[in-house]
Structure formats: structure tokens, C-alpha cells
Protein backbone atom coordinates (compact mmCIF):
# COMPACT_ATOMS: atom_id res chain seq x y z
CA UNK A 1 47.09 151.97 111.82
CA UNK A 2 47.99 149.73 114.74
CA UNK A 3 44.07 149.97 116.02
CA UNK A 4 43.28 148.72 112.40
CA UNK A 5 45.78 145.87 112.50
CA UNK A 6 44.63 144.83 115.61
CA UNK A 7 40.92 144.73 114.73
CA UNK A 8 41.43 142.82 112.17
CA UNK A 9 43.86 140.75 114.17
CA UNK A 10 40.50 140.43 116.45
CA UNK A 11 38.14 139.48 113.87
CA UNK A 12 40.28 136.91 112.09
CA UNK A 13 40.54 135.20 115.36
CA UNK A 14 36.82 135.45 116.45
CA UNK A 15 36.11 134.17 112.72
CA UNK A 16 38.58 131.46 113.26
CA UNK A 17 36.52 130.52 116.87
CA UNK A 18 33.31 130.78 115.11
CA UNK A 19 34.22 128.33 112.47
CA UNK A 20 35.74 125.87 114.90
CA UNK A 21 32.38 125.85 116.90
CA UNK A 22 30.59 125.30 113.89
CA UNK A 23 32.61 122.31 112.68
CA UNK A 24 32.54 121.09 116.02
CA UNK A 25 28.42 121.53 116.50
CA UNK A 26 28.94 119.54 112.87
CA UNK A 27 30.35 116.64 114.50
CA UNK A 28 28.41 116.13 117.72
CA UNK A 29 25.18 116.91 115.46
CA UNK A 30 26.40 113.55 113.10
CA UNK A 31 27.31 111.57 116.33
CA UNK A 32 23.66 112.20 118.42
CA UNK A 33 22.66 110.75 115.30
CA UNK A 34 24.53 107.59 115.22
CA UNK A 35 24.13 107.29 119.32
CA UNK A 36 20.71 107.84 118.67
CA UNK A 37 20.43 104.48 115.71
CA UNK A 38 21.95 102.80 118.58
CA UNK A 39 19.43 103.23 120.95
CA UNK A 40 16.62 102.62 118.94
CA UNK A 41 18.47 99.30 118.01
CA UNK A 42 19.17 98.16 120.88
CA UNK A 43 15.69 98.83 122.22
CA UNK A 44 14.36 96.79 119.31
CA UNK A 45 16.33 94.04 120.50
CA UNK A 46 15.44 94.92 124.23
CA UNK A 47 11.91 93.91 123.02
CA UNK A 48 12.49 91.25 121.00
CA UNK A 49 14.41 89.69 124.11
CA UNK A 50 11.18 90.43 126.27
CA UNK A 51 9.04 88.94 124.46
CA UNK A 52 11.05 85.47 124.14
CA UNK A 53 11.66 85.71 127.54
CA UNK A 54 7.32 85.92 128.59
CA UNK A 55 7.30 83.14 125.79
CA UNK A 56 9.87 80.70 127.20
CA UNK A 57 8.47 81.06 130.76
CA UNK A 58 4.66 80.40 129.29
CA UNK A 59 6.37 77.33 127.62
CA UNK A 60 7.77 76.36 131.07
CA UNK A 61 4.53 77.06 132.88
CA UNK A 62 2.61 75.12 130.52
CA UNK A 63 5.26 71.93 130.36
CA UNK A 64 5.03 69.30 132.32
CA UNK A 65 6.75 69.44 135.39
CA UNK A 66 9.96 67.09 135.51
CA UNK A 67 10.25 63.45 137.68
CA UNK A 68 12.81 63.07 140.10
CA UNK A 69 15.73 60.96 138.82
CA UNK A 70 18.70 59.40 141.06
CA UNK A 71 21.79 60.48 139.36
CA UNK A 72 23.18 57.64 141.32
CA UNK A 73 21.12 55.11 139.28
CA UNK A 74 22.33 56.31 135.69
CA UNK A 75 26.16 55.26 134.90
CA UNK A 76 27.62 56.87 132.74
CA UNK A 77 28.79 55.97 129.34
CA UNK A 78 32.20 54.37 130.04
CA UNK A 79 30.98 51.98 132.46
């Protein structure tokens, strides 16, 4: 009767284990999820930051390029 009691001692625990692992694999499943929204969004922006970037410096290629000024000559407002 003792063997018996034991086994099933055994087996509740192992089922208790199993469950745990399950709930847990539950959890990390739901949160590479979420991690993985967050990389996606933040390569979006990544992307969207690139391509302003190759914009701005074909704006500052293309601009005129800027005349010296003596900050010496300019006073400033209180003066």
C-alpha cells in the first residue's frame, strides 16, 4: 500500500511539473510575440529614419553652400 501511495505521490508531482512547464511555455510563447511586434516596429521606424536621413543629406547636397559671415560684425539684439 505504501508503493501505491508513493506512486501516486510520484505522479501528482510529475503532473504538477508538467503543468507548470506548460503554463510557463504559455507565457514565453505570448511574450516572443510581443518582443517580436517590437522588432518589427522598431525596424519600421529604423527605415523610416533612413530614408529621411538619405533625404536630408540630398537636400544638403543639392543646397547652396553657405557664405562666410563675421560673427564679429553682427551685434546682437541688446546693443
Amino acid at each position: 500500500m505504501a508503493t501505491t501511495s508513493r506512486a501516486r505521490a510520484e505522479e501528482a508531482r510529475v503532473e504538477r511539473r508538467l503543468e507548470d512547464l506548460e503554463i510557463k511555455l504559455a507565457f514565453t510563447e505570448d511574450l516572443l510575440e510581443k518582443l517580436d511586434a517590437v522588432v518589427v516596429r522598431q525596424q519600421q521606424q529604423i527605415d523610416l529614419l533612413t530614408k529621411e536621413l538619405v533625404e536630408l543629406k540630398r537636400q544638403g547636397a543639392s543646397a547652396e553652400p553657405a557664405t562666410w559671415r563675421s560673427l564679429r560684425e553682427e551685434l546682437p539684439p541688446h546693443y
